[in-house]
Protein backbone atom coordinates (compact mmCIF):
# COMPACT_ATOMS: atom_id res chain seq x y z
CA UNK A 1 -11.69 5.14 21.82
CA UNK A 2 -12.02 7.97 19.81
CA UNK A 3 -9.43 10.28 21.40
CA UNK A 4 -7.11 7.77 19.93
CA UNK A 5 -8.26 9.83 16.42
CA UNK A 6 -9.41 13.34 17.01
CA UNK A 7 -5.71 13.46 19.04
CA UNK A 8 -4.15 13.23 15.60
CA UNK A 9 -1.94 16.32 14.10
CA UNK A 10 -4.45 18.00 12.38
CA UNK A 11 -1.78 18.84 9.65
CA UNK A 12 -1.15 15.55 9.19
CA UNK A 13 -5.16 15.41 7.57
CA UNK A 14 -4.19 18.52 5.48
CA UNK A 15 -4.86 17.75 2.22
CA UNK A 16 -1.56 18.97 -0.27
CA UNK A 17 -1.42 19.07 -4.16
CA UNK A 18 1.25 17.72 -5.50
CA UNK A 19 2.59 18.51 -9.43
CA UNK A 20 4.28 15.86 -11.54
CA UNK A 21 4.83 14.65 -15.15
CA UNK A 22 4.09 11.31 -15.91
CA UNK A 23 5.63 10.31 -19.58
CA UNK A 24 5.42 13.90 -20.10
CA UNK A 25 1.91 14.61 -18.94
CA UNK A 26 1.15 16.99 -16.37
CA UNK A 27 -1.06 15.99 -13.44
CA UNK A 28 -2.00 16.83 -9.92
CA UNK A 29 -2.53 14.51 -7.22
CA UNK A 30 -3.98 15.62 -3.73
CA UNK A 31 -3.52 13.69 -0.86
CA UNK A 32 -3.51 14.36 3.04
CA UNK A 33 0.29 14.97 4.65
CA UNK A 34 0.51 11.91 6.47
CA UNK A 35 0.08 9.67 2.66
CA UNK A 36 2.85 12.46 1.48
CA UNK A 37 5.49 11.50 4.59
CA UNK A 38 4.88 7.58 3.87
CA UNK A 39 5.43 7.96 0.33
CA UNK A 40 8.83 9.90 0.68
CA UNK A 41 9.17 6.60 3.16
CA UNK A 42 8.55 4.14 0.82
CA UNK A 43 10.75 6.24 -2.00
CA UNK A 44 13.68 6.63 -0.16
CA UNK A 45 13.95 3.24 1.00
CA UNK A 46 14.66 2.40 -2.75
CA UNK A 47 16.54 5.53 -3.28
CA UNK A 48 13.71 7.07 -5.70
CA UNK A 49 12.01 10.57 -5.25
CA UNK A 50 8.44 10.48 -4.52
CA UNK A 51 7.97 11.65 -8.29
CA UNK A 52 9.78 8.62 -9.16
CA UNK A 53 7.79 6.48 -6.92
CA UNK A 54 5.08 7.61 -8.29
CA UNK A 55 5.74 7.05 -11.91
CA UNK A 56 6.70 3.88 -11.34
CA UNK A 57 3.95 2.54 -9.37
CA UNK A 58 1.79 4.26 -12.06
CA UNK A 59 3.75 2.18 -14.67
CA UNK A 60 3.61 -0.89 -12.95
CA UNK A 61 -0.47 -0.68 -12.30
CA UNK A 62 -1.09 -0.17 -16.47
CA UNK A 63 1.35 -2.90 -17.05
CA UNK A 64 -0.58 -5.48 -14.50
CA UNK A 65 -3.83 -3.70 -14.83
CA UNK A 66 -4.24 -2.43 -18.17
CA UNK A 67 -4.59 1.10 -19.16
CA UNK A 68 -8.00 1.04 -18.12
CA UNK A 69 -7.13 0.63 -14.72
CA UNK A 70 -5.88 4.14 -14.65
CA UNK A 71 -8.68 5.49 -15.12
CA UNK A 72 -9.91 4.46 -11.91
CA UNK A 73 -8.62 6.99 -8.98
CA UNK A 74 -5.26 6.72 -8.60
CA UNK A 75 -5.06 8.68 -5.24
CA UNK A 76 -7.06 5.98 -3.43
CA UNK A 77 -4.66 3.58 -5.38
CA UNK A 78 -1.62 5.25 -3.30
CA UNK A 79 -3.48 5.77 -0.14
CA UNK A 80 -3.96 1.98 -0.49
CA UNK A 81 -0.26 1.55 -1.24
CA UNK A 82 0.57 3.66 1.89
CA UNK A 83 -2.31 1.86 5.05
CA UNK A 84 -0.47 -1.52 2.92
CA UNK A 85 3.21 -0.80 3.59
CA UNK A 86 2.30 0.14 7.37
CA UNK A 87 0.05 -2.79 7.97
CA UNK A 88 2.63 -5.21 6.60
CA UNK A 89 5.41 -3.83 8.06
CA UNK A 90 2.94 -3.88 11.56
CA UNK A 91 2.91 -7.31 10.87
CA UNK A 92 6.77 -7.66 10.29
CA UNK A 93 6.37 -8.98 6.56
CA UNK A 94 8.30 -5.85 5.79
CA UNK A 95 11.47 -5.02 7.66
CA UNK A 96 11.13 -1.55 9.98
CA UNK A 97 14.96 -1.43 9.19
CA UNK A 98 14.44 1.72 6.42
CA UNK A 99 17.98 0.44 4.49
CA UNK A 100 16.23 -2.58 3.61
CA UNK A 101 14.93 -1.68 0.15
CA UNK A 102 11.35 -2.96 -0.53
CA UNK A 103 12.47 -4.06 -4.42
CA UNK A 104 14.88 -6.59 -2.38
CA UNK A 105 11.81 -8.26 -0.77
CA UNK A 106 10.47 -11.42 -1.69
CA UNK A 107 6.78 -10.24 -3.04
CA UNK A 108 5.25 -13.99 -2.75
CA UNK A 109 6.59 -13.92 0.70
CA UNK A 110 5.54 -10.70 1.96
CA UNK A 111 1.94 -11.33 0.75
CA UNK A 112 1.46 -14.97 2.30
CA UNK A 113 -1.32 -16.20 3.77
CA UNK A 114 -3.41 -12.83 3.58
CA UNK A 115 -7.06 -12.70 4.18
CA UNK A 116 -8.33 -12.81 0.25
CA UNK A 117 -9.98 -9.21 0.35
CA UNK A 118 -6.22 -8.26 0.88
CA UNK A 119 -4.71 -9.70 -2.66
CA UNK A 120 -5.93 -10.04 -5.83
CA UNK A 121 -7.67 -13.53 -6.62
CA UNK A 122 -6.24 -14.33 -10.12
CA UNK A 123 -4.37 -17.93 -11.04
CA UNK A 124 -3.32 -20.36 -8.67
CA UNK A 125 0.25 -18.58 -8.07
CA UNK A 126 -1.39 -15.44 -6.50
CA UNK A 127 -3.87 -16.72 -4.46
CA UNK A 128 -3.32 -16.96 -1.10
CA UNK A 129 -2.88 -20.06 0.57
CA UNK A 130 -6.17 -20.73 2.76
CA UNK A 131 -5.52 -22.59 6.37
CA UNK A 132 -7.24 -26.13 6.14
CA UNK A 133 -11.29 -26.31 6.93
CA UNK A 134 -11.52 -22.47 6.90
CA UNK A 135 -14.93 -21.24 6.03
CA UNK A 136 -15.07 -18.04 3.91
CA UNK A 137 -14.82 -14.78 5.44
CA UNK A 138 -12.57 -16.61 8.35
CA UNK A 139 -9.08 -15.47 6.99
CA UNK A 140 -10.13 -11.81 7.46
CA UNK A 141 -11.53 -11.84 10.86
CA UNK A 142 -8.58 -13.92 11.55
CA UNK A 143 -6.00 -10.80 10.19
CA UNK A 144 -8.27 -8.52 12.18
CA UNK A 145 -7.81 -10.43 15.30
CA UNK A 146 -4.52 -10.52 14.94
CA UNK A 147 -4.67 -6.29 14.00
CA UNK A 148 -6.70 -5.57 17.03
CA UNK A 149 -4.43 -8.09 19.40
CA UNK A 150 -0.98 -6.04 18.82
């Protein structure tokens, strides 16, 4: 089992600083190579640098969020972004086809019937649908299944 891991690139676990300005703030952000090369994915799927990517998933948190949520660790933020896009495309709720742009996706659709620790539990329009007589906990092990099955 764990050859499957310690076969990886080790570059790809290569941790790289990265410079931007976000509304004219400088920052730093260090992630490992492999988060950098699904990034420049997800950003050029939408035509955007990573920079731009970046600022606008930024953006988009505070305006959800709050500006308090940007205090917590954005890095693990986009890391979470990145094992996201790959699981859900895994799972074909996002197209592998890289000229489908992900702002053309349906958002409701794509996040479906996830297990609960997957998407935020707010109002009735973002919670995901439970199946019928399903115990708690039983939506996750389900997705897992499902994970360990492909």
């Amino acid at each position: 089992m764990c050859e499957i891991f310690i076969r990886a690139n080790p570059d790809s676990y290569q941790t790289q600083s990265r410079s931007l300005r976000l509304h004219g703030v400088a920052t730093s952000i260090r992630l490992e190579s492999l988060f950098w090369e699904v990034l420049e994915e997800l950003a050029q799927r939408d035509g955007m640098t990573v920079n731009q990517l970046l600022t606008r998933l930024h953006d988009e948190l505070a305006e959800h969020r709050g500006e308090a949520s940007l205090s917590a660790n954005f890095s693990s933020f986009l890391r979470v972004c990145c094992m996201r896009y790959l699981l859900l495309q895994n799972e074909g709720r996002i197209p592998a086809d890289h000229s489908v742009s992900l702002r053309s996706l349906d958002a409701r659709a794509v996040l479906a019937d996830l297990p609960a620790s997957w998407v935020e539990q707010g109002g009735e329009e973002s919670a995901p649908r439970p199946h019928a007589e399903e115990r708690p906990g039983e939506s996750a092990r389900r997705f897992r299944q499902r994970q360990v099955a492909i």
